[in-house]
Protein backbone atom coordinates (compact mmCIF):
# COMPACT_ATOMS: atom_id res chain seq x y z
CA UNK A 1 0.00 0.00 0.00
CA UNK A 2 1.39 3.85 -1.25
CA UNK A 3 1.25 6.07 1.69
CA UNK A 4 0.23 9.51 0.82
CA UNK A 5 2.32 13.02 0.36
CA UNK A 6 0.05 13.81 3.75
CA UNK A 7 1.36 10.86 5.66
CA UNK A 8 5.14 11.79 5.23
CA UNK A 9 4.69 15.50 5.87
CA UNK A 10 2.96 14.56 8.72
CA UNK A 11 5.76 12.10 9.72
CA UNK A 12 7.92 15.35 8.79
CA UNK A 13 6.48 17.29 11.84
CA UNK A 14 7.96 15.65 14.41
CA UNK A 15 11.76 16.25 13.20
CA UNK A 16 12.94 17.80 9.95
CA UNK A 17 14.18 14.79 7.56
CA UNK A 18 12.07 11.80 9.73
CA UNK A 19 9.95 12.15 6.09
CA UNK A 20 12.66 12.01 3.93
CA UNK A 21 14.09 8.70 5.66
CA UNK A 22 11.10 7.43 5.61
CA UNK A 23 10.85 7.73 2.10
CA UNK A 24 13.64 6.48 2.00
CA UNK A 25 15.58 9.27 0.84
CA UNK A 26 18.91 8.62 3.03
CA UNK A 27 20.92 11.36 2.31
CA UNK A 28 18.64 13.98 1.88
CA UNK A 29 17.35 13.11 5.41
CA UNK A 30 20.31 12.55 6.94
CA UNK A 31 21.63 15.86 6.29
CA UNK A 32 18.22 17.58 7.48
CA UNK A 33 17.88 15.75 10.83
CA UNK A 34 21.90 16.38 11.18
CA UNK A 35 21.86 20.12 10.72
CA UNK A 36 18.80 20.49 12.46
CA UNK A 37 20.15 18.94 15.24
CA UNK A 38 22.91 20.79 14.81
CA UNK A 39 21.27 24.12 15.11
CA UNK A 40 19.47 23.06 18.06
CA UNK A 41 23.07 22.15 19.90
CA UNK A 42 24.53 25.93 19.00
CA UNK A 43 21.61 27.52 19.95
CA UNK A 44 21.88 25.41 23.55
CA UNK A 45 25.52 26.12 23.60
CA UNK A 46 25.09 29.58 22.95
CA UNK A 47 22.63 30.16 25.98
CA UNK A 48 24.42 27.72 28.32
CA UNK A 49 28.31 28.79 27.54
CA UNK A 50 28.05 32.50 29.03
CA UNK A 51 27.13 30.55 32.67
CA UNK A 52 29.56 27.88 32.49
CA UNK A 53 32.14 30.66 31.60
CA UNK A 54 30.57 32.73 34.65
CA UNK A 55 31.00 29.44 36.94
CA UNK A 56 34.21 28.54 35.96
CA UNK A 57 35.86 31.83 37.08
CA UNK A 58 35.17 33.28 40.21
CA UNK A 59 31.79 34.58 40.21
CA UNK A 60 32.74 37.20 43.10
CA UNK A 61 34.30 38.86 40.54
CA UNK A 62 33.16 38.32 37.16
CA UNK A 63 30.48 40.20 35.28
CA UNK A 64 27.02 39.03 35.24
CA UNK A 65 26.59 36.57 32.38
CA UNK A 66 24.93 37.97 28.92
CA UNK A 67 23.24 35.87 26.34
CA UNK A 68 24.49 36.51 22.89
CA UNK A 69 20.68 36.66 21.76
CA UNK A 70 21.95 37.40 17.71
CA UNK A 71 23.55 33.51 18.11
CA UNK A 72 20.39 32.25 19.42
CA UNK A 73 17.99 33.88 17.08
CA UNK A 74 20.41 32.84 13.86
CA UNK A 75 20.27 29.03 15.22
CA UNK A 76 16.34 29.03 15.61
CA UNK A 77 16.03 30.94 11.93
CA UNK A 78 18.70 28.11 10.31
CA UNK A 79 16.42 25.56 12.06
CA UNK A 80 13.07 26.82 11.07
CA UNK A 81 14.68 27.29 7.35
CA UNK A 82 15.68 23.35 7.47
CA UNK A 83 12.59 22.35 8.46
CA UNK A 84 10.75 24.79 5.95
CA UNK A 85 13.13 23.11 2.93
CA UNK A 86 12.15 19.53 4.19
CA UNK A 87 8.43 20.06 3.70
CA UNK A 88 8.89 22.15 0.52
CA UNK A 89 11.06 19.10 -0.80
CA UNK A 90 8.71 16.53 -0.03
CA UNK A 91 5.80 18.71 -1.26
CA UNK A 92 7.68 19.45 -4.80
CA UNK A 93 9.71 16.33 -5.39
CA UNK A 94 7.51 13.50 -4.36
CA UNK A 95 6.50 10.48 -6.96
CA UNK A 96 4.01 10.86 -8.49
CA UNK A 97 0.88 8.36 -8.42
CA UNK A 98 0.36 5.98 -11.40
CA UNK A 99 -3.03 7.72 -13.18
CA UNK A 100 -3.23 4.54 -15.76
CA UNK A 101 -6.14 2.31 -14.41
CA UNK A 102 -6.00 -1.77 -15.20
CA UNK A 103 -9.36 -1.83 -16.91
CA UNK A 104 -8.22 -5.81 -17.71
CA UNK A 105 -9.41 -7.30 -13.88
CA UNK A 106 -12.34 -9.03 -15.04
């Protein structure tokens, strides 16, 4: 049984590439659910870095630790762009259905 376009866009919410692997698409996938992941880790590492730097010296005497928000807000954008391009490539690039009907099952 052919699943749908619906069913792997669907399967495509839950992680950018999840669709593509599951249609079985490797690469393309691979390299979505990578960088998304990816962009998830530098956007943690960009919030969480400024506090372990903070606890790591001595906090007596070090400034009060600033989120570098432009890092954060260019991870989240390269993530929402990945997952935007893995919906718009299963959308455009999916097989298409067989229209011919077997009119000879008699």
């Amino acid at each position: 049984m052919k699943k749908s376009r619906s069913f792997y866009l669907g399967i495509n919410l839950m992680a950018p590439g999840l669709g593509q692997l599951m249609l079985k698409w490797y690469l393309r996938g691979l390299i979505e659910l990578l960088g998304a992941v990816g962009c998830l880790a530098w956007a943690v590492w960009a919030v969480v870095k400024p506090f372990i730097d903070f606890y790591s010296s001595n906090p007596a005497q070090a400034d009060i630790p600033q989120v570098n928000l432009s890092s954060v807000i260019g991870a989240v954008m390269l993530f929402i762009l990945i997952w935007l391009w893995s919906f718009l490539e299963i959308i455009l690039f999916f097989p298409k259905q067989s229209q011919s009907l077997d009119l000879n099952t008699e």
